[in-house]
Protein backbone atom coordinates (compact mmCIF):
# COMPACT_ATOMS: atom_id res chain seq x y z
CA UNK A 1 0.00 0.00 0.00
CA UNK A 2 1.31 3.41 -0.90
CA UNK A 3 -0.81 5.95 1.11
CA UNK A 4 -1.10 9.29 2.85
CA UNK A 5 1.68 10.61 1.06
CA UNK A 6 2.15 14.24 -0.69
CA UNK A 7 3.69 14.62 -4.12
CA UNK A 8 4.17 18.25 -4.96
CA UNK A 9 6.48 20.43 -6.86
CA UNK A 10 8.65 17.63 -8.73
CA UNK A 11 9.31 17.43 -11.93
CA UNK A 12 10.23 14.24 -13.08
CA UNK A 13 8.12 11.46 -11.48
CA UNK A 14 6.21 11.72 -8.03
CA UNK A 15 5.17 8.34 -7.57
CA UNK A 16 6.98 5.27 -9.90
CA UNK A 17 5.64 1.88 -10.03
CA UNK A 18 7.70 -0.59 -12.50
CA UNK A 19 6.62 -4.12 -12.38
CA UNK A 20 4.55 -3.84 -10.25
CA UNK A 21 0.98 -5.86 -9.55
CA UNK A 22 -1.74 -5.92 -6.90
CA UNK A 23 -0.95 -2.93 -4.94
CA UNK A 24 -3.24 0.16 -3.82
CA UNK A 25 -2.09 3.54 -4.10
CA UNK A 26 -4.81 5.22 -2.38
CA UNK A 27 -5.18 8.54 -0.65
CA UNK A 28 -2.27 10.51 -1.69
CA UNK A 29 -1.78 14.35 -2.25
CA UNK A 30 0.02 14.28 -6.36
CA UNK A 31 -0.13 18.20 -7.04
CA UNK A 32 1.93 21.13 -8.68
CA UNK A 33 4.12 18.68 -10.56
CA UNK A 34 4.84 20.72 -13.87
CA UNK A 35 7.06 20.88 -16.65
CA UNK A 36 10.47 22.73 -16.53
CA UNK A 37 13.18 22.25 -18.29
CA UNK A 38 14.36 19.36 -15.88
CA UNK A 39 11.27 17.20 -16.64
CA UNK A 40 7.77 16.64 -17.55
CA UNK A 41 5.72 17.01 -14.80
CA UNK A 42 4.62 13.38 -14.29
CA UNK A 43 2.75 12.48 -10.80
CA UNK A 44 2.71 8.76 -11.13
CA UNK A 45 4.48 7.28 -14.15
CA UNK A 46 3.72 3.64 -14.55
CA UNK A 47 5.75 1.46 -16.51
CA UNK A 48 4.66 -2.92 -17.15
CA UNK A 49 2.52 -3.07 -13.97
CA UNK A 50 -0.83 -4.82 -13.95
CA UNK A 51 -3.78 -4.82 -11.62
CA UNK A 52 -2.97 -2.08 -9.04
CA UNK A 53 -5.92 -0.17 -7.41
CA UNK A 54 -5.36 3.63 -7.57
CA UNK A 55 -8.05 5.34 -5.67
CA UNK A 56 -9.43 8.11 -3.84
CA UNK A 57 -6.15 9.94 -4.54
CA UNK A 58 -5.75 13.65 -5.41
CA UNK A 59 -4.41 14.94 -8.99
CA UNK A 60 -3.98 18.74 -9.15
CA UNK A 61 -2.53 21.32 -11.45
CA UNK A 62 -0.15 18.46 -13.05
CA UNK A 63 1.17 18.76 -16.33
CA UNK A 64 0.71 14.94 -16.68
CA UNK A 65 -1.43 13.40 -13.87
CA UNK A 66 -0.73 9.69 -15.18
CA UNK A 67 2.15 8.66 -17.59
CA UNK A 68 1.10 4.29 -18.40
CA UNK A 69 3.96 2.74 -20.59
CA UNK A 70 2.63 -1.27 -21.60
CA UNK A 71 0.27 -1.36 -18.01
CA UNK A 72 -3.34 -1.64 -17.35
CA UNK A 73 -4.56 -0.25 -13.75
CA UNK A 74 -7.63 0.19 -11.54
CA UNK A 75 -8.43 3.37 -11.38
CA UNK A 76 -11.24 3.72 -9.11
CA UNK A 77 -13.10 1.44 -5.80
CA UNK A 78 -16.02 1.45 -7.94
CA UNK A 79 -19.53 3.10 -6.91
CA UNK A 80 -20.49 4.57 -5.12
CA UNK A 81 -16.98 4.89 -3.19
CA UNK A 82 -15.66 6.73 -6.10
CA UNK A 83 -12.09 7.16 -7.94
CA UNK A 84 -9.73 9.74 -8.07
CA UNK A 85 -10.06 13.70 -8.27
CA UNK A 86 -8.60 14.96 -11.02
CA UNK A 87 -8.24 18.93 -11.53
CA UNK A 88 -8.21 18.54 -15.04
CA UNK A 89 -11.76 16.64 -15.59
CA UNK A 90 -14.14 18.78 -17.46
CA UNK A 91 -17.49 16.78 -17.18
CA UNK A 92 -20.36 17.43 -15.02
CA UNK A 93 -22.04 15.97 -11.99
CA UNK A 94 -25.77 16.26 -12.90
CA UNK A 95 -26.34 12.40 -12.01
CA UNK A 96 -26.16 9.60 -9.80
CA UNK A 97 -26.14 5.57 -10.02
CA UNK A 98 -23.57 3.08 -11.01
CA UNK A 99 -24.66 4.16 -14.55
CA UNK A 100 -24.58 7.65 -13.51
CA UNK A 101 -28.50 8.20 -15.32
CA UNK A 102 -30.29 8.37 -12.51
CA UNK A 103 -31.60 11.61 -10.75
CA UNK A 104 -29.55 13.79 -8.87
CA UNK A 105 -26.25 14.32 -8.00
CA UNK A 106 -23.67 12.91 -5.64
CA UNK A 107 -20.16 13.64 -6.16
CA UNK A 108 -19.15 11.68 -9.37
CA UNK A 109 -18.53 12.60 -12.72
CA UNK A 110 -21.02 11.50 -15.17
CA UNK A 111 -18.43 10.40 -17.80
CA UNK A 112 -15.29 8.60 -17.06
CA UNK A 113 -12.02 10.30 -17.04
CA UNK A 114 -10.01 8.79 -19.69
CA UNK A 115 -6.41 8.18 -18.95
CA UNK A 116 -5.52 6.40 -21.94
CA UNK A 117 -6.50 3.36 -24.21
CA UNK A 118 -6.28 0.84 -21.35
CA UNK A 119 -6.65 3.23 -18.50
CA UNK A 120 -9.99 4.98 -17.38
CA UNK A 121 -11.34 6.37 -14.04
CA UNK A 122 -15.21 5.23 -14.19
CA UNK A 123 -16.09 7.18 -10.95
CA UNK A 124 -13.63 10.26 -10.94
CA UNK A 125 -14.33 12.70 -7.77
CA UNK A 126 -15.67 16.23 -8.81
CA UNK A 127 -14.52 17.68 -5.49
CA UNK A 128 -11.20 16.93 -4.25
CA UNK A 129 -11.01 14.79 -1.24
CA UNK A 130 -10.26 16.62 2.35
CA UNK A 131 -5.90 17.89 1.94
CA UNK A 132 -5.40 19.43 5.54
CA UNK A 133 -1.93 21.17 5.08
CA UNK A 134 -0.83 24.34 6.10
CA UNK A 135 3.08 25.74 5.93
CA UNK A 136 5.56 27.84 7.60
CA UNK A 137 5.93 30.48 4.28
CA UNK A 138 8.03 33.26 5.42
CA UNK A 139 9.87 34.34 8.33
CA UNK A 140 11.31 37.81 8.45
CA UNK A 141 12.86 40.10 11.20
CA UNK A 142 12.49 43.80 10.55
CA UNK A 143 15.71 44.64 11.72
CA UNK A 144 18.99 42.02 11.78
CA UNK A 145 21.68 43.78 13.57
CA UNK A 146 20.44 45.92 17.19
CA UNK A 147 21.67 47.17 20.59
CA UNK A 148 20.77 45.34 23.72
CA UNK A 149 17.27 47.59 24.92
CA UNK A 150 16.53 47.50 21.46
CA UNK A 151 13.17 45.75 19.89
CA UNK A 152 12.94 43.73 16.59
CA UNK A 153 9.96 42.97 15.07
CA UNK A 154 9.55 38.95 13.78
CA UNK A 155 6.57 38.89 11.13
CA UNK A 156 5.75 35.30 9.87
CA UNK A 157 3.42 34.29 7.34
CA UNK A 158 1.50 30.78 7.25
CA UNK A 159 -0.33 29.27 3.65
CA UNK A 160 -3.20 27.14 4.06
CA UNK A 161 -1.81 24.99 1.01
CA UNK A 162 -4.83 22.82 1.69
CA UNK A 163 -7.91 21.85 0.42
CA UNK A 164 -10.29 22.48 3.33
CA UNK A 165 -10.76 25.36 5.98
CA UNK A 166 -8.88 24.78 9.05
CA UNK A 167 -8.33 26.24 12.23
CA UNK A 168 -7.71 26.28 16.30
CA UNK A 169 -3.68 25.93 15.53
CA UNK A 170 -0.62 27.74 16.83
CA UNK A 171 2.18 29.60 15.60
CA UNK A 172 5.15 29.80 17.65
CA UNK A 173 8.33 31.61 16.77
CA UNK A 174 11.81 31.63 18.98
CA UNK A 175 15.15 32.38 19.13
CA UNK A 176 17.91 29.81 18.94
CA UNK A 177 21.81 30.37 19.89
CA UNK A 178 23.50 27.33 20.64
CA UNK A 179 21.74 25.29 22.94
CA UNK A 180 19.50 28.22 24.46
CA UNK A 181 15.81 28.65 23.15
CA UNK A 182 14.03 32.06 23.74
CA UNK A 183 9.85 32.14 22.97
CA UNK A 184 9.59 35.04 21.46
CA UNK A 185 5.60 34.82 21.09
CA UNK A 186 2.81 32.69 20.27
CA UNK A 187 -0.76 33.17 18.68
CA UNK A 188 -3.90 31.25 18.14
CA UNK A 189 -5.20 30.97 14.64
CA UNK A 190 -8.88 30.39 14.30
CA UNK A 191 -9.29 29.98 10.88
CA UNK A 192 -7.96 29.71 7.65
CA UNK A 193 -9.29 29.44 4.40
CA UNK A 194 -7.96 27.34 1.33
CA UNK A 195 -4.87 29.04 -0.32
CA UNK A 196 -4.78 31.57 1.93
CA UNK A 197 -2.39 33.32 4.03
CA UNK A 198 -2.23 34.78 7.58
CA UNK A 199 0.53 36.51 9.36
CA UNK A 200 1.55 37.46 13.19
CA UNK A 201 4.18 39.72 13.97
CA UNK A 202 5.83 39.53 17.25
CA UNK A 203 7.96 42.36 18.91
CA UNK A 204 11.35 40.91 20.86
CA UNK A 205 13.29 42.91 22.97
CA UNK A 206 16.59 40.32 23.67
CA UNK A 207 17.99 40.26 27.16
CA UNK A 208 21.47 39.11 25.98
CA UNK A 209 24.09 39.62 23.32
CA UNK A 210 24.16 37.34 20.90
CA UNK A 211 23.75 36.13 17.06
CA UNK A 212 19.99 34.52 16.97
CA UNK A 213 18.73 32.05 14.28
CA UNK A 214 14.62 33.14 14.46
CA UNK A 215 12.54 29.69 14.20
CA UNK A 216 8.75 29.69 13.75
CA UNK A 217 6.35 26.75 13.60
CA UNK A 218 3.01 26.11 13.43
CA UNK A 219 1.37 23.26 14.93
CA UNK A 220 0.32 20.02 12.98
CA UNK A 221 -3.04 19.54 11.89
CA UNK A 222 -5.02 16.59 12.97
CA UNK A 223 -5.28 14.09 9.98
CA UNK A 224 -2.01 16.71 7.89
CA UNK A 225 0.21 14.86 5.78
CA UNK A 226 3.25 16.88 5.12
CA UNK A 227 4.37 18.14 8.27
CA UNK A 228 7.92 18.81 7.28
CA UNK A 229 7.20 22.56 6.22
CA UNK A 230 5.27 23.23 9.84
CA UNK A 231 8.77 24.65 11.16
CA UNK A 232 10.76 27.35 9.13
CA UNK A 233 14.16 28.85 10.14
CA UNK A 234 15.28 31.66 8.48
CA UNK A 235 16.86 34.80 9.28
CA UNK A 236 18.81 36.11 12.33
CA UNK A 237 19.26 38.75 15.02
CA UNK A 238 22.52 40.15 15.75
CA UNK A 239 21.94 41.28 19.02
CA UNK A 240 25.02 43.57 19.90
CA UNK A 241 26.30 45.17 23.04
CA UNK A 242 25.45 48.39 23.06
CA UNK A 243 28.88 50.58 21.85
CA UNK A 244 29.83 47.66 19.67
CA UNK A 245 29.43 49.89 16.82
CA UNK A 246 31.65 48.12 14.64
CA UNK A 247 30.11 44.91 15.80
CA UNK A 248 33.49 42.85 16.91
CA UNK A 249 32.02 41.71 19.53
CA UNK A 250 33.81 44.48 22.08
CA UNK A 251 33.55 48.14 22.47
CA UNK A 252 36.98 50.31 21.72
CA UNK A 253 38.77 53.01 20.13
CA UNK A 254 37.87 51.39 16.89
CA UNK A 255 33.96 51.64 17.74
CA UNK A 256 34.18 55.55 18.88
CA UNK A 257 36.01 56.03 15.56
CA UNK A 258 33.14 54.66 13.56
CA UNK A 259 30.91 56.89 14.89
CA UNK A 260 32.57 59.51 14.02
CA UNK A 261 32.31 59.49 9.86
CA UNK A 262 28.27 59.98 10.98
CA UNK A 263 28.84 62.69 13.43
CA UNK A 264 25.81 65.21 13.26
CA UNK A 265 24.34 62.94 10.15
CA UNK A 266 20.56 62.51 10.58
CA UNK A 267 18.59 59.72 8.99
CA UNK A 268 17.90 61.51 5.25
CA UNK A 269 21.84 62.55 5.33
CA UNK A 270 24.18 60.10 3.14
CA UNK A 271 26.53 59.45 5.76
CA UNK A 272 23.68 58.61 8.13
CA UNK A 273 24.34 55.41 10.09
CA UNK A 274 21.49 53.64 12.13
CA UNK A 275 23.98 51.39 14.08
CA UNK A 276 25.76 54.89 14.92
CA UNK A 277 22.40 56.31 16.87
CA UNK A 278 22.75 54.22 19.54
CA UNK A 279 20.19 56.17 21.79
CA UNK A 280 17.80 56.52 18.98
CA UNK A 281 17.09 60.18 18.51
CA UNK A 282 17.45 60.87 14.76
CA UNK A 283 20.65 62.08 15.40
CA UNK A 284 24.07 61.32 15.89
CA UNK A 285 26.04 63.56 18.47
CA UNK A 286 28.01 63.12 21.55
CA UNK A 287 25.34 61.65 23.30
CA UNK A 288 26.28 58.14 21.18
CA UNK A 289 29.68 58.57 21.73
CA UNK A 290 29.12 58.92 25.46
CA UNK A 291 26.92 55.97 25.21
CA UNK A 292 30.10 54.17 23.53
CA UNK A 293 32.44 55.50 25.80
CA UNK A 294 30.19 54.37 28.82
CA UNK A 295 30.63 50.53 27.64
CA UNK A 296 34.26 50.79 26.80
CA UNK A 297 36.31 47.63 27.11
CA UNK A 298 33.26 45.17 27.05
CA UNK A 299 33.58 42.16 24.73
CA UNK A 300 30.56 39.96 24.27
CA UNK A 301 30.39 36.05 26.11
């Protein structure tokens, strides 16, 4: 059995099956496989294999859904349990029955979908089956080098890449240097629609000097599949001591001396530096150099 799996963003061949007979491929994710100039886009390729049962699996945006070389398949549990979705069926859903003439509608298509001359879905899906699967997309701190006392903003994005609304998860984003782990915020997301997005921006203010790699995760979903893309690392912190203008890791002559190309520079001047304002004020003046001459001699743990 080759189930609960997702196939997506490949090129070549998602799932392969080469001599093979008697097996069930059912309940699998095969989507956004497309052509590039590395391949063709194939979710299952099939080469010589006989009598497998392929069912109530989902085929979307594929440039090929199914490639068969020499093999004959089953391509659906027959009715009413149904086949395969299949993003690229055109047919309607106007009837019902094991010969699909009878009144009403429930969920099949009233045609087959045709994979080739020895291959056909009798029962394809017209709504894809439940894909619970939501990602980590984006993790970004608004500022990568600051003082201690100084805040950073961590704004993360998460993609409902699924195919049903979900909701009631968490997002959680820290702080990682060596083997310490700093929460830097949570929030509670109570829903999401379908291919959409939602972000949360939390505001750090470190408590130590230090380089941070910023980690955010969002809980798995009951019943989710691919679970690898629930945690995202990406981007650090700097987090210097304040003085280290330079940022060497210690405040000295050679800090006070890079202040100094910015003396009197405010933030529209071309010699402004933002690392150089260490109190924050718009403008550079003794003030930060006191501020660097206050620290003088301290080197970072």
């Amino acid at each position: 059995v080759i189930s609960k799996n997702e196939v997506s963003n490949g090129w070549s061949g998602g799932i392969f099956l080469t001599n093979a007979y008697d097996n069930r491929i059912i309940e699998n994710n095969l989507l956004n496989n497309v052509l590039s100039f590395l391949g063709y886009g194939i979710a299952l390729n099939i080469e010589t294999s006989f009598n497998n049962a392929i069912y109530h699996n989902n085929f979307i945006n594929n440039t090929y859904n199914v490639f068969s070389l020499d093999s004959q398949n089953i391509f659906d549990n027959s009715y009413p349990s149904g086949g395969n979705y299949w993003s690229s069926y055109t047919g309607k859903d106007l009837y019902s029955g094991v010969f699909q003439n009878e009144t009403g509608s429930d969920g099949i298509g009233d045609t087959p979908y045709t994979i080739d001359e020895n291959n056909t879905d009798r029962y394809p899906l017209t709504e894809p089956r439940e894909i619970r699967d939501i990602k980590v997309a984006t993790v970004s701190p608004s500022r990568s080098q600051i003082y201690l006392g100084w805040s950073t903003n961590i704004t993360v994005t998460i993609k409902n890449e699924g195919t049903t609304t979900v909701g009631n998860f968490t997002i959680r984003c820290k702080a990682v240097s060596g083997d310490v782990e700093i929460t830097i915020g949570t929030m509670e997301v109570a829903q999401l629609t379908p291919l959409n997005t939602t972000t949360a921006t939390f505001q750090w203010t470190p408590e130590n000097a230090a380089t941070y790699r910023i980690e955010c995760e969002v809980s798995i979903l009951e019943g989710e599949i691919d679970f690898l893309d629930n945690t995202l690392a990406d981007g650090t912190v700097n987090v210097r001591m304040v003085g280290d203008v330079n940022g060497d890791d210690k405040v000295d002559i050679k800090d006070l001396v890079a202040v100094i190309p910015s003396f009197g520079a405010s933030p529209l001047h071309p010699n402004w530096n933002p690392l150089a304002d260490l109190n924050r004020d718009n403008v550079i003046n003794m003030r930060d150099l006191g501020l660097t001459a206050k620290n003088f001699g301290r080197i970072r743990q």
